[in-house]
C-alpha atoms as a PDB file:
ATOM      1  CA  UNK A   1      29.564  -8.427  25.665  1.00  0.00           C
ATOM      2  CA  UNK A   2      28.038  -5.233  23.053  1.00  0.00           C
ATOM      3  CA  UNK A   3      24.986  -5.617  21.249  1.00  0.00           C
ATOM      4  CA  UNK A   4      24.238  -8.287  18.679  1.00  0.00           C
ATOM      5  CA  UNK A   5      22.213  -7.070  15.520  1.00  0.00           C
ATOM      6  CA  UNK A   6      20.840  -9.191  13.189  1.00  0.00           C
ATOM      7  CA  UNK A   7      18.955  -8.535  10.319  1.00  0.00           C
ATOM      8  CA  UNK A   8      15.516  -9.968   9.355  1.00  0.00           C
ATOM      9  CA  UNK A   9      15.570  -8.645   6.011  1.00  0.00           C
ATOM     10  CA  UNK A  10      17.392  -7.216   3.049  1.00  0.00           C
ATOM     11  CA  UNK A  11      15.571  -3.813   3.466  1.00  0.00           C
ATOM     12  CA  UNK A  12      14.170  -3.119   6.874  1.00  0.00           C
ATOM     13  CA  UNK A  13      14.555  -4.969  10.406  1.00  0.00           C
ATOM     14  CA  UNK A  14      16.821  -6.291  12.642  1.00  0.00           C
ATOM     15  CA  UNK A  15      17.214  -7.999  15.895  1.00  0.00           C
ATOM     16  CA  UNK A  16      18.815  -6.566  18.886  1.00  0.00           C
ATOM     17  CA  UNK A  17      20.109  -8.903  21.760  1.00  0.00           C
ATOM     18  CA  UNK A  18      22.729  -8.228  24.354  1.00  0.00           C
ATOM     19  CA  UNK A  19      21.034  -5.637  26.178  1.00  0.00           C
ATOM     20  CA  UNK A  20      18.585  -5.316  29.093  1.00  0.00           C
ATOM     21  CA  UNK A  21      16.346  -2.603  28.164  1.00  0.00           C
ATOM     22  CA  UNK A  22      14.718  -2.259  32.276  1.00  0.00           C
ATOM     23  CA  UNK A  23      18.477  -1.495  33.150  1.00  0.00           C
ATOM     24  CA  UNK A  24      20.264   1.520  33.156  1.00  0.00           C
ATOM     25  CA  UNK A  25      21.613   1.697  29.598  1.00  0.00           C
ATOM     26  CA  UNK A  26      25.119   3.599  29.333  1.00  0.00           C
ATOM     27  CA  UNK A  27      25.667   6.549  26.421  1.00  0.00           C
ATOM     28  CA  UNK A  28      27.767   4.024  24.442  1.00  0.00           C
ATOM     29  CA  UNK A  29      25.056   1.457  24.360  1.00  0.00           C
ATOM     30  CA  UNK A  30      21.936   4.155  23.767  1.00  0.00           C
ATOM     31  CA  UNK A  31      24.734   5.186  20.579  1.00  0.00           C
ATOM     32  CA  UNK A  32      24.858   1.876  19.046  1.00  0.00           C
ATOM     33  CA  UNK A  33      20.609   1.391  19.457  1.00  0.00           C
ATOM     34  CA  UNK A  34      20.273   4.662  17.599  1.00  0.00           C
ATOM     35  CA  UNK A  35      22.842   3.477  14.981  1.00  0.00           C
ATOM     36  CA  UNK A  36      21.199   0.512  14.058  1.00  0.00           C
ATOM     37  CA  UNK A  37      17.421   2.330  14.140  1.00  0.00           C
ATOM     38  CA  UNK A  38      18.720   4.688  11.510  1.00  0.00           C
ATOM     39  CA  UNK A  39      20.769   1.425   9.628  1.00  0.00           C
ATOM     40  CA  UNK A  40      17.743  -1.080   9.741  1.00  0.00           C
ATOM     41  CA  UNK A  41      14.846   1.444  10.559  1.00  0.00           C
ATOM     42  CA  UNK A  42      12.471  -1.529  12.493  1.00  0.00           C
ATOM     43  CA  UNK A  43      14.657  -3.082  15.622  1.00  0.00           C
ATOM     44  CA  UNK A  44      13.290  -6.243  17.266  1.00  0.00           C
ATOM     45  CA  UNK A  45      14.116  -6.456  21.217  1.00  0.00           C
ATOM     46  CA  UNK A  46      13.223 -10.247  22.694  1.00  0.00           C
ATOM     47  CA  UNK A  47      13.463 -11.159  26.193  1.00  0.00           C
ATOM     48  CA  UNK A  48      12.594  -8.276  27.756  1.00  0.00           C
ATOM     49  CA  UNK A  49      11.469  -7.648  31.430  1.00  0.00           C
ATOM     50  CA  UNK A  50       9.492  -4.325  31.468  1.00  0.00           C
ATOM     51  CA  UNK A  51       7.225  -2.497  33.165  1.00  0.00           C
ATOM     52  CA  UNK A  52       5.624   0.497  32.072  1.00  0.00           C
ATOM     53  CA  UNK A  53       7.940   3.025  33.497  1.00  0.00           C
ATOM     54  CA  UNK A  54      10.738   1.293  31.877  1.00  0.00           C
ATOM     55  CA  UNK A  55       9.187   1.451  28.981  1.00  0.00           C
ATOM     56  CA  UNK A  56       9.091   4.962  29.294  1.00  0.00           C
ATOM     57  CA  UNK A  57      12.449   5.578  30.871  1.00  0.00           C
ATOM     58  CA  UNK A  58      13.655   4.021  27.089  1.00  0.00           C
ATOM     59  CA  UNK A  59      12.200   6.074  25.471  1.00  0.00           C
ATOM     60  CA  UNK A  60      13.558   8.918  26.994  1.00  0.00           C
ATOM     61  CA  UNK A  61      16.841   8.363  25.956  1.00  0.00           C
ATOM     62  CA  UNK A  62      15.976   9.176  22.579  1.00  0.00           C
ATOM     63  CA  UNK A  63      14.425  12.367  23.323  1.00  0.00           C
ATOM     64  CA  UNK A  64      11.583  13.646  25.100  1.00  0.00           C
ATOM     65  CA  UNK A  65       8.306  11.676  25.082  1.00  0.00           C
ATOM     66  CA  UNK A  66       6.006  12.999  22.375  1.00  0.00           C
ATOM     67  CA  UNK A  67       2.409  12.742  24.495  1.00  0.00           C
ATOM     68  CA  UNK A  68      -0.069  11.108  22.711  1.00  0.00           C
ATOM     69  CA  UNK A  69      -2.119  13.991  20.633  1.00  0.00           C
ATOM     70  CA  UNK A  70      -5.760  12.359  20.908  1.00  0.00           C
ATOM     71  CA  UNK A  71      -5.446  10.026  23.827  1.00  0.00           C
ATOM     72  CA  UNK A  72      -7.473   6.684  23.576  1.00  0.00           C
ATOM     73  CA  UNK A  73     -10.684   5.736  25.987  1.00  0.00           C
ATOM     74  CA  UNK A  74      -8.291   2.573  27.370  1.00  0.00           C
ATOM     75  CA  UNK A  75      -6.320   4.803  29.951  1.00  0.00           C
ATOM     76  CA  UNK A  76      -2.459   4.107  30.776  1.00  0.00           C
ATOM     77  CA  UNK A  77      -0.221   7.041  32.059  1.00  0.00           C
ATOM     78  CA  UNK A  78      -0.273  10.010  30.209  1.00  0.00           C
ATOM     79  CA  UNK A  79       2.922   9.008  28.474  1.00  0.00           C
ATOM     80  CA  UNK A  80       1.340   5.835  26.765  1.00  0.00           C
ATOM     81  CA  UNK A  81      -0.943   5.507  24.448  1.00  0.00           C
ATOM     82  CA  UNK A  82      -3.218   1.955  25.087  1.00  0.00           C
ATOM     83  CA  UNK A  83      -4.653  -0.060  21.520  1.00  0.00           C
ATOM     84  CA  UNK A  84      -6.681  -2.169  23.382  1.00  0.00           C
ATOM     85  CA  UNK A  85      -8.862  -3.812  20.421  1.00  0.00           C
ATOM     86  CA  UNK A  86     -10.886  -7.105  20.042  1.00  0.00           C
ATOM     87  CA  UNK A  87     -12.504  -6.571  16.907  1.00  0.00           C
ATOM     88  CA  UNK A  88     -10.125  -4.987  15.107  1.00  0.00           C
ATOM     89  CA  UNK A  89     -10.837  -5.398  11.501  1.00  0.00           C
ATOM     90  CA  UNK A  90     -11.340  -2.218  10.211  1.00  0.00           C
ATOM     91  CA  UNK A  91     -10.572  -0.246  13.028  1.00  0.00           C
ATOM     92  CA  UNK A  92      -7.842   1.871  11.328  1.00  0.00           C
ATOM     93  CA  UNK A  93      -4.340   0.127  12.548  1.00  0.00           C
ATOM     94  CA  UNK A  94      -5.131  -2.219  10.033  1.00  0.00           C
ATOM     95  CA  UNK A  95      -4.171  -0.259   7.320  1.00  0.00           C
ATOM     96  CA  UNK A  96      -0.631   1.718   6.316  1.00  0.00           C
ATOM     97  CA  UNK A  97       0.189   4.595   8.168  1.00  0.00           C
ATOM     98  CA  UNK A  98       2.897   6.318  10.199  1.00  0.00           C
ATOM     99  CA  UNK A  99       1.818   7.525  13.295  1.00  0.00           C
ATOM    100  CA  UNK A 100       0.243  11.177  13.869  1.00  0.00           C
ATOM    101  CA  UNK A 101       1.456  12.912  10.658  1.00  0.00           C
ATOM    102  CA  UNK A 102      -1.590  15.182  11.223  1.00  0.00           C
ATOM    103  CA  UNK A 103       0.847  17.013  13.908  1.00  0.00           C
ATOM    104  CA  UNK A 104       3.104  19.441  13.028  1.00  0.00           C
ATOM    105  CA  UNK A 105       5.856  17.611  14.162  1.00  0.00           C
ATOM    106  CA  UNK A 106       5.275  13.809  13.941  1.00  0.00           C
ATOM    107  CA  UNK A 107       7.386  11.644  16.237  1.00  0.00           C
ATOM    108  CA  UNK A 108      10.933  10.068  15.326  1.00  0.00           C
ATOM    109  CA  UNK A 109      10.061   6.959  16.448  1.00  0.00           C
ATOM    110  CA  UNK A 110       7.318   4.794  18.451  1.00  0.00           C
ATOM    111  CA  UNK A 111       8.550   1.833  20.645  1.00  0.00           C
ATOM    112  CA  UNK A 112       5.852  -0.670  20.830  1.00  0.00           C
ATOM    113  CA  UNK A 113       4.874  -3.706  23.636  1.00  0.00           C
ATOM    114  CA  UNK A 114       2.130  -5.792  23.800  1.00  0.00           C
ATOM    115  CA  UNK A 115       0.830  -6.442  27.031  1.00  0.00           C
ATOM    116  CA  UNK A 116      -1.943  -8.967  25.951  1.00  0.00           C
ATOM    117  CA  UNK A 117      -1.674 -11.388  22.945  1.00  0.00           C
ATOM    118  CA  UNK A 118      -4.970 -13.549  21.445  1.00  0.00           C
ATOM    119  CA  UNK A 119      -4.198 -16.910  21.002  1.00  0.00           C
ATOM    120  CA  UNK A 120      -2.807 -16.524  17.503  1.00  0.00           C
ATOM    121  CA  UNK A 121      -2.499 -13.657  15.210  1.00  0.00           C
ATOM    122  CA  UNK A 122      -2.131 -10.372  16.049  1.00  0.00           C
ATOM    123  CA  UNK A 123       1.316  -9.670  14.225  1.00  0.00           C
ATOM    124  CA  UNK A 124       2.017  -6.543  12.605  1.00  0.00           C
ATOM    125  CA  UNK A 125       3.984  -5.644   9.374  1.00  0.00           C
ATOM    126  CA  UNK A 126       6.790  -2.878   8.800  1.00  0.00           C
ATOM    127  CA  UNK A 127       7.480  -1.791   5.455  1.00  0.00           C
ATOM    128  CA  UNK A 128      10.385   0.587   4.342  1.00  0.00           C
ATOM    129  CA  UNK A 129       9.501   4.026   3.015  1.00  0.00           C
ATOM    130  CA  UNK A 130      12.655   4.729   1.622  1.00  0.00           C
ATOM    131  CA  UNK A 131      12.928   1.431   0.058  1.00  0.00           C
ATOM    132  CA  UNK A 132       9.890   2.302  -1.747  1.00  0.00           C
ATOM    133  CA  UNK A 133      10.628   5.651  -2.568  1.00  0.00           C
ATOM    134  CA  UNK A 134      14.169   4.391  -4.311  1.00  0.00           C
ATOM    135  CA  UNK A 135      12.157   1.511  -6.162  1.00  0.00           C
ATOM    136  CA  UNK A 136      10.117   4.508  -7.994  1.00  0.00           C
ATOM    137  CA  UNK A 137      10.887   5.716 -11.858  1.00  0.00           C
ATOM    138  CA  UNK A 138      13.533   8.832 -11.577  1.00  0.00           C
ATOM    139  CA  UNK A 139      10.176  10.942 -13.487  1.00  0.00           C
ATOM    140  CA  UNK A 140       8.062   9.679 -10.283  1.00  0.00           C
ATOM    141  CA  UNK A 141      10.598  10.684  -7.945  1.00  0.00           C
ATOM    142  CA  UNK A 142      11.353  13.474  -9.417  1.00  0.00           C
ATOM    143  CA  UNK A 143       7.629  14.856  -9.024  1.00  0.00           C
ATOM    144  CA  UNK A 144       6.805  13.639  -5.595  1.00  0.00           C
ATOM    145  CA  UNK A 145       9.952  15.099  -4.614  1.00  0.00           C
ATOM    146  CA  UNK A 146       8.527  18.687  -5.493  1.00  0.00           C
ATOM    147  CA  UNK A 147       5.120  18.416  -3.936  1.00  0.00           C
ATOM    148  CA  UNK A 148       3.608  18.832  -0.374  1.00  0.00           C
ATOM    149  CA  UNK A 149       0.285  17.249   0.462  1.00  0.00           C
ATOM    150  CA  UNK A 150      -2.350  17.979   3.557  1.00  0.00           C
ATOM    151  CA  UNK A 151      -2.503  15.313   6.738  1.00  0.00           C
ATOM    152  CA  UNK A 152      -5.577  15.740   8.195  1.00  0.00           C
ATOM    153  CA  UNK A 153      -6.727  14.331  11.783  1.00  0.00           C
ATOM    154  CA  UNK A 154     -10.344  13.694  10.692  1.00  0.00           C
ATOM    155  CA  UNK A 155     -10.474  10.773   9.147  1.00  0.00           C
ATOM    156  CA  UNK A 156      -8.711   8.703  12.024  1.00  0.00           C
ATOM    157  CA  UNK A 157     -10.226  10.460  15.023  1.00  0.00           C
ATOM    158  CA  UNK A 158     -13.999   9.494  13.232  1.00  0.00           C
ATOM    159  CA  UNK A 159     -12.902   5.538  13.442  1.00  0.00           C
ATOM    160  CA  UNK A 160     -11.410   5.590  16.631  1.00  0.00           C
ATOM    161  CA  UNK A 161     -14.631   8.029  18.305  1.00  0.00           C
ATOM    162  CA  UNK A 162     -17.270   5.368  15.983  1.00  0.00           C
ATOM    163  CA  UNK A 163     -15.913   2.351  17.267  1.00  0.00           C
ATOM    164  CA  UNK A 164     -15.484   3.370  21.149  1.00  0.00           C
ATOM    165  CA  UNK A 165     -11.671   3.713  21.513  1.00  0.00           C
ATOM    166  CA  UNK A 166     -11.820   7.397  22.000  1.00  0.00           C
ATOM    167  CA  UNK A 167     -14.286  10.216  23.647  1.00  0.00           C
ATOM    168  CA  UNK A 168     -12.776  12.768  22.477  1.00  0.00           C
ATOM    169  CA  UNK A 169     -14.711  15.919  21.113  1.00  0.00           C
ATOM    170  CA  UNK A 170     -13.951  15.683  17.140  1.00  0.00           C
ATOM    171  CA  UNK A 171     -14.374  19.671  16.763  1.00  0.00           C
ATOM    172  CA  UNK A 172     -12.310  20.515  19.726  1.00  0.00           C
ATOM    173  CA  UNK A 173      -9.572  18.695  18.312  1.00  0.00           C
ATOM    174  CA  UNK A 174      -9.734  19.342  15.093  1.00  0.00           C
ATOM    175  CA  UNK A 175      -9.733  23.183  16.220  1.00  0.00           C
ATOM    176  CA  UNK A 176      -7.004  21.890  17.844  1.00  0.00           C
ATOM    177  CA  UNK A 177      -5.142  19.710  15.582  1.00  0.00           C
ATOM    178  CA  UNK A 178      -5.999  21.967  12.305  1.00  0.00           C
ATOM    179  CA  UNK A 179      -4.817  20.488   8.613  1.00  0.00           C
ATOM    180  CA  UNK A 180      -0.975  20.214   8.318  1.00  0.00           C
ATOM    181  CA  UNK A 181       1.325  20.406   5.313  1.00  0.00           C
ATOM    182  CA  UNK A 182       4.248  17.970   4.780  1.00  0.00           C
ATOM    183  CA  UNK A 183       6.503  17.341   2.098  1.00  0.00           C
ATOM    184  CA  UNK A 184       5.516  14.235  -0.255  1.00  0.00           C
ATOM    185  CA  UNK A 185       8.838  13.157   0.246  1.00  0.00           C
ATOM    186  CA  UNK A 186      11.021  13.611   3.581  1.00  0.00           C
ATOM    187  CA  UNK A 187      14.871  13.790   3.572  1.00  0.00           C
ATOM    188  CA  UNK A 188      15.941  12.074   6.687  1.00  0.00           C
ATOM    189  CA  UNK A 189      17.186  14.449   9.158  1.00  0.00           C
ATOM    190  CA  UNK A 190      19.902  12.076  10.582  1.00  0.00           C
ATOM    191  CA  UNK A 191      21.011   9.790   7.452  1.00  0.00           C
ATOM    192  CA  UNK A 192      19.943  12.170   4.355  1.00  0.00           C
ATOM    193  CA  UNK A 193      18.115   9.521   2.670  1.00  0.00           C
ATOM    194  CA  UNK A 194      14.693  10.150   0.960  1.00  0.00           C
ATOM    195  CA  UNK A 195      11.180   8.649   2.020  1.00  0.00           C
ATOM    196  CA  UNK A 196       8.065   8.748   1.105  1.00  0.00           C
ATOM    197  CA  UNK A 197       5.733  10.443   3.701  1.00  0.00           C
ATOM    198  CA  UNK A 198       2.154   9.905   2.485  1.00  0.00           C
ATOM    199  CA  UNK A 199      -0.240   7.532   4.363  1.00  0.00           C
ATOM    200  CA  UNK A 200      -3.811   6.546   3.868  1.00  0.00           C
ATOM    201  CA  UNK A 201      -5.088   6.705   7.459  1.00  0.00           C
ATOM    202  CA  UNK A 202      -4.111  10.942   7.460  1.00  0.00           C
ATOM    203  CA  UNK A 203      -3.053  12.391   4.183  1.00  0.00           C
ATOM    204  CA  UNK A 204      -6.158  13.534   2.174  1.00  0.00           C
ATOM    205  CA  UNK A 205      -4.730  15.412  -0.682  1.00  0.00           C
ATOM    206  CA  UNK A 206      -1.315  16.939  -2.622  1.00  0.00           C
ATOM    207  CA  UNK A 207      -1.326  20.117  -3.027  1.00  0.00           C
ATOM    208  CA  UNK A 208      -1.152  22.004  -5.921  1.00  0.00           C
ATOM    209  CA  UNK A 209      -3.057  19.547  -7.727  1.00  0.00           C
ATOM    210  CA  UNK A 210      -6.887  19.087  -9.597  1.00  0.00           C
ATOM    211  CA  UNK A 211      -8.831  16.545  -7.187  1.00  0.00           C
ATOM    212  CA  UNK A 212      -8.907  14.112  -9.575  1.00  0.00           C
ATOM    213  CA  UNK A 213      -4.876  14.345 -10.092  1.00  0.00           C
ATOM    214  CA  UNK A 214      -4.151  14.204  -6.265  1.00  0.00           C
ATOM    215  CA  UNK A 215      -6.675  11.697  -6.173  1.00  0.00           C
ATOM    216  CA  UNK A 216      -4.707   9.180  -9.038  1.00  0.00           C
ATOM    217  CA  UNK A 217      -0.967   9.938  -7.290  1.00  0.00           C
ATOM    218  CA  UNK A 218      -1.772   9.134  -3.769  1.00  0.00           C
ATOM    219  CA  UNK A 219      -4.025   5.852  -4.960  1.00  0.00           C
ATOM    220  CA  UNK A 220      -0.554   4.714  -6.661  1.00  0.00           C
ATOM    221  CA  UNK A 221       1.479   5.449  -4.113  1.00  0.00           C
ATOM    222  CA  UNK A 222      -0.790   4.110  -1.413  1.00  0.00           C
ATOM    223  CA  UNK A 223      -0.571   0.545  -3.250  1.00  0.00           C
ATOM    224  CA  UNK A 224       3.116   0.883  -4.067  1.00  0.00           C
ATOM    225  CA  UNK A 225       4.253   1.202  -0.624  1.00  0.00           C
ATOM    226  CA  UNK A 226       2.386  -2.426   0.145  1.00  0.00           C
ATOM    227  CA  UNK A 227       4.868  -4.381  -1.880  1.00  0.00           C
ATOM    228  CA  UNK A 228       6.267  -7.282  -0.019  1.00  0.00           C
ATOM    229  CA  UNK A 229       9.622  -6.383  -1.052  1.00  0.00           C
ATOM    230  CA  UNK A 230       9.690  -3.136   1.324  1.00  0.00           C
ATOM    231  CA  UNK A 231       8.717  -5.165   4.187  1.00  0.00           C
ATOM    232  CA  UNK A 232       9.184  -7.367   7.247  1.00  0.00           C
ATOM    233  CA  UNK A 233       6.213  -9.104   9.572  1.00  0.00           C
ATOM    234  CA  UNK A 234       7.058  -9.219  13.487  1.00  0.00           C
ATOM    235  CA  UNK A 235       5.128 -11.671  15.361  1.00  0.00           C
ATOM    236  CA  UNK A 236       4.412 -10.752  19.183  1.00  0.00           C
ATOM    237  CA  UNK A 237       5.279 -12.023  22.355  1.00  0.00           C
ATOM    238  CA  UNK A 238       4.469 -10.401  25.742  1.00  0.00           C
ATOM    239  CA  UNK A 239       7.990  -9.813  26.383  1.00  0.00           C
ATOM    240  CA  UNK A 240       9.236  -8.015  23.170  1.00  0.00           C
ATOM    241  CA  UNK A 241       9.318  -4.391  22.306  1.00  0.00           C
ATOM    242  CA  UNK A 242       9.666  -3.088  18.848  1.00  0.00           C
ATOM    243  CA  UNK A 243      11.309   0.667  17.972  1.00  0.00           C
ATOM    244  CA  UNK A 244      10.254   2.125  14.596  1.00  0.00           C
ATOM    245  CA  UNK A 245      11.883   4.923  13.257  1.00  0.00           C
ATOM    246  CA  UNK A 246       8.652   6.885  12.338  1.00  0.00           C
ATOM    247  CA  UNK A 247      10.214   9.166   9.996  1.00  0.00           C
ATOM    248  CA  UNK A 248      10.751   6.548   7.493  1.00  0.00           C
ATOM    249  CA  UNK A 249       8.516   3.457   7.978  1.00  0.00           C
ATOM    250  CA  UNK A 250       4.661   2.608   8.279  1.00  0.00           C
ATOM    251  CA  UNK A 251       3.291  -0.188  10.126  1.00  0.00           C
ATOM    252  CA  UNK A 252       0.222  -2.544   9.566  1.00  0.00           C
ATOM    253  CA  UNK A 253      -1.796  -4.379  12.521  1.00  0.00           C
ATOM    254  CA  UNK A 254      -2.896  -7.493  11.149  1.00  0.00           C
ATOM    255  CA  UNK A 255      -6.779  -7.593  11.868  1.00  0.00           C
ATOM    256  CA  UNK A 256      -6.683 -11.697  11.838  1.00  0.00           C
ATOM    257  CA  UNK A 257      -8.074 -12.215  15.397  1.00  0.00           C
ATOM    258  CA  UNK A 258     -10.764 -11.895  17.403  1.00  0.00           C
ATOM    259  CA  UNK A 259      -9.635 -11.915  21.131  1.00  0.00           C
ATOM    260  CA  UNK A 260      -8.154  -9.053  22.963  1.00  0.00           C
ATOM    261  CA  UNK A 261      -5.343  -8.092  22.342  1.00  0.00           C
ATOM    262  CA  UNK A 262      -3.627  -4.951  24.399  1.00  0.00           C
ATOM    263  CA  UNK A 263      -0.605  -2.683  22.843  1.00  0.00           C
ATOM    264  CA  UNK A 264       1.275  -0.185  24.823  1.00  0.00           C
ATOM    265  CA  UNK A 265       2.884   2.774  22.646  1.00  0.00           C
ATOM    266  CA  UNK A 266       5.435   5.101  23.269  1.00  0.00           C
ATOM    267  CA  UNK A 267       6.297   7.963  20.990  1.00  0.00           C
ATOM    268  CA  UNK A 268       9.599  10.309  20.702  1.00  0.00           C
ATOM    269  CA  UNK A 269       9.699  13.825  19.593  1.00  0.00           C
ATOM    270  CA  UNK A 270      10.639  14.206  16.498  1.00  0.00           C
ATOM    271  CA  UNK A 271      11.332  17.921  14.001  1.00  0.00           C
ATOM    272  CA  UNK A 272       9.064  19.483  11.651  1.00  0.00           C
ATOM    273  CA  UNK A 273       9.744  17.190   8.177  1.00  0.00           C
ATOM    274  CA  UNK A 274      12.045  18.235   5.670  1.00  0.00           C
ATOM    275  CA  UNK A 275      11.614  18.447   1.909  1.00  0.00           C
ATOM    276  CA  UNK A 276      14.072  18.143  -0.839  1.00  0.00           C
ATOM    277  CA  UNK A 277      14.581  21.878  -1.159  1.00  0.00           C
ATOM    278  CA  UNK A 278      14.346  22.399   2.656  1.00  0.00           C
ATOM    279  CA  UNK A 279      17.112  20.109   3.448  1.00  0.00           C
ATOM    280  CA  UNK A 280      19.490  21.767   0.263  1.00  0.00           C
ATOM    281  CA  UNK A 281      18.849  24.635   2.489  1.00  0.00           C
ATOM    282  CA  UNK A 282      19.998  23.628   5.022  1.00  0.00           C
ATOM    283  CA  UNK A 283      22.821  21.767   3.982  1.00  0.00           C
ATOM    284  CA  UNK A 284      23.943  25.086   1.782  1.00  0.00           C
ATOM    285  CA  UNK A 285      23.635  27.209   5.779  1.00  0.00           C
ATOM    286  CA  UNK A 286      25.808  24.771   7.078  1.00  0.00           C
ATOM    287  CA  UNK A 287      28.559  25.258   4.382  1.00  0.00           C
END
């Protein structure tokens, strides 16, 4: 019996079942996951078994495991970084983002278990970034697809060190983790389709632009990649894991409890992102 994929919505999601992820997956079967991550971008795996090391031992069949760049204060092995958050309103998973865009190269994809569940609450949204790239005017496209704009570490790494989930030195890492350019826009490395790669926990300004321009642009495009429309809601269970393809989605804990609740995260290595023009480049080497 081969996978079963079902899709939770029009844009972004789907359901995986048919597959025990602590078990040792053949290439066929690690194929047809990656298919459907790149076809439905969010995929859904219930009734799973695993313990950390499998969790890890996934991952790795999608690549090498992209170490976390600031780790949290909540330990784990090096491979995983721990959300452990009670209060979490605030806290800076609670708002749009991919994960670490302030890298040079940002991972292709996060696979996330929770380990620890309050009582109710505690889901988290997905929303589509090319979906709400391709729901842009062809003059709004046609700009962002031109421009580059600055991810910066800062602004997360201040949360996380206020609120006790890291004690990490911000000036080391910063020193470490300098200011990064990426593209406004990515072109998918694997399918060719355009995203939009701008967040609101990292990216602090386009460049190119007057402050008060960059300012205006990434305000609209912050609130235009909320739209319901672009998005699907998973709600937990301690014995689910979730796969994002980071290249092309953000994510949203909802901050609606106020028990513990405990998230394991994996990342994957991903490439340096590609703009419009680098990818024409590329494609125009290949021919």
């Amino acid at each position: 019996m081969g996978l079963s994929i079902d899709r939770l919505t029009a844009r972004i999601g789907a359901e995986v079942s048919g597959v025990d992820l602590a078990s040792e997956l053949t290439d066929t079967t690690v194929a047809e996951i990656r298919r459907a991550l790149l076809d439905h971008q969010v995929l859904v795996f219930r009734d799973q078994s695993l313990t950390p090391e499998d969790h890890i031992r996934f991952a790795r069949r999608f690549g090498p495991i992209k170490r976390p760049p600031v780790a949290t204060a909540h330990g784990g092995p090096p491979e995983i970084n721990v959300i452990d958050q009670t209060e979490p309103r605030g806290e800076g998973a609670d708002a749009w983002h991919a994960d670490n865009t302030y890298t040079v190269t940002p991972p292709m994809g996060s696979l996330l278990r929770v380990l620890q569940l309050p009582s109710s609450g505690g889901d988290t949204a997905f929303a589509s970034m090319t979906a709400a790239y391709e729901a842009l005017s062809p003059e709004i496209r046609s700009l962002c697809d031109r421009l580059r704009a600055v991810h910066d570490v800062t602004r997360s790494l201040t949360r996380a060190i206020e609120r006790g989930h890291s004690v990490a030195d911000l000036q080391e890492v910063q020193k470490r983790l300098p200011p990064v350019e990426h593209p406004v826009v990515i072109v998918h490395p694997e399918t060719g389709r355009r995203a939009l790669f701008v967040n609101v926990n990292s990216t602090v300004r386009i460049c190119g632009l007057r402050d008060a321009e960059s300012d205006m642009l990434l305000r609209f495009l912050f609130e235009h990649t909320k739209q319901p429309e672009f998005q699907v809601r998973v709600r937990w269970d301690t014995r689910s894991l979730v796969f994002l393809d980071n290249r092309c989605t953000q994510h949203y804990a909802v901050a609606d409890y106020n028990e513990r609740r405990v998230l394991h995260r994996v990342a994957v290595e991903g490439e340096r992102p590609l703009g419009v023009a680098d990818w024409q480049e590329r494609l125009d080497q290949a021919s």
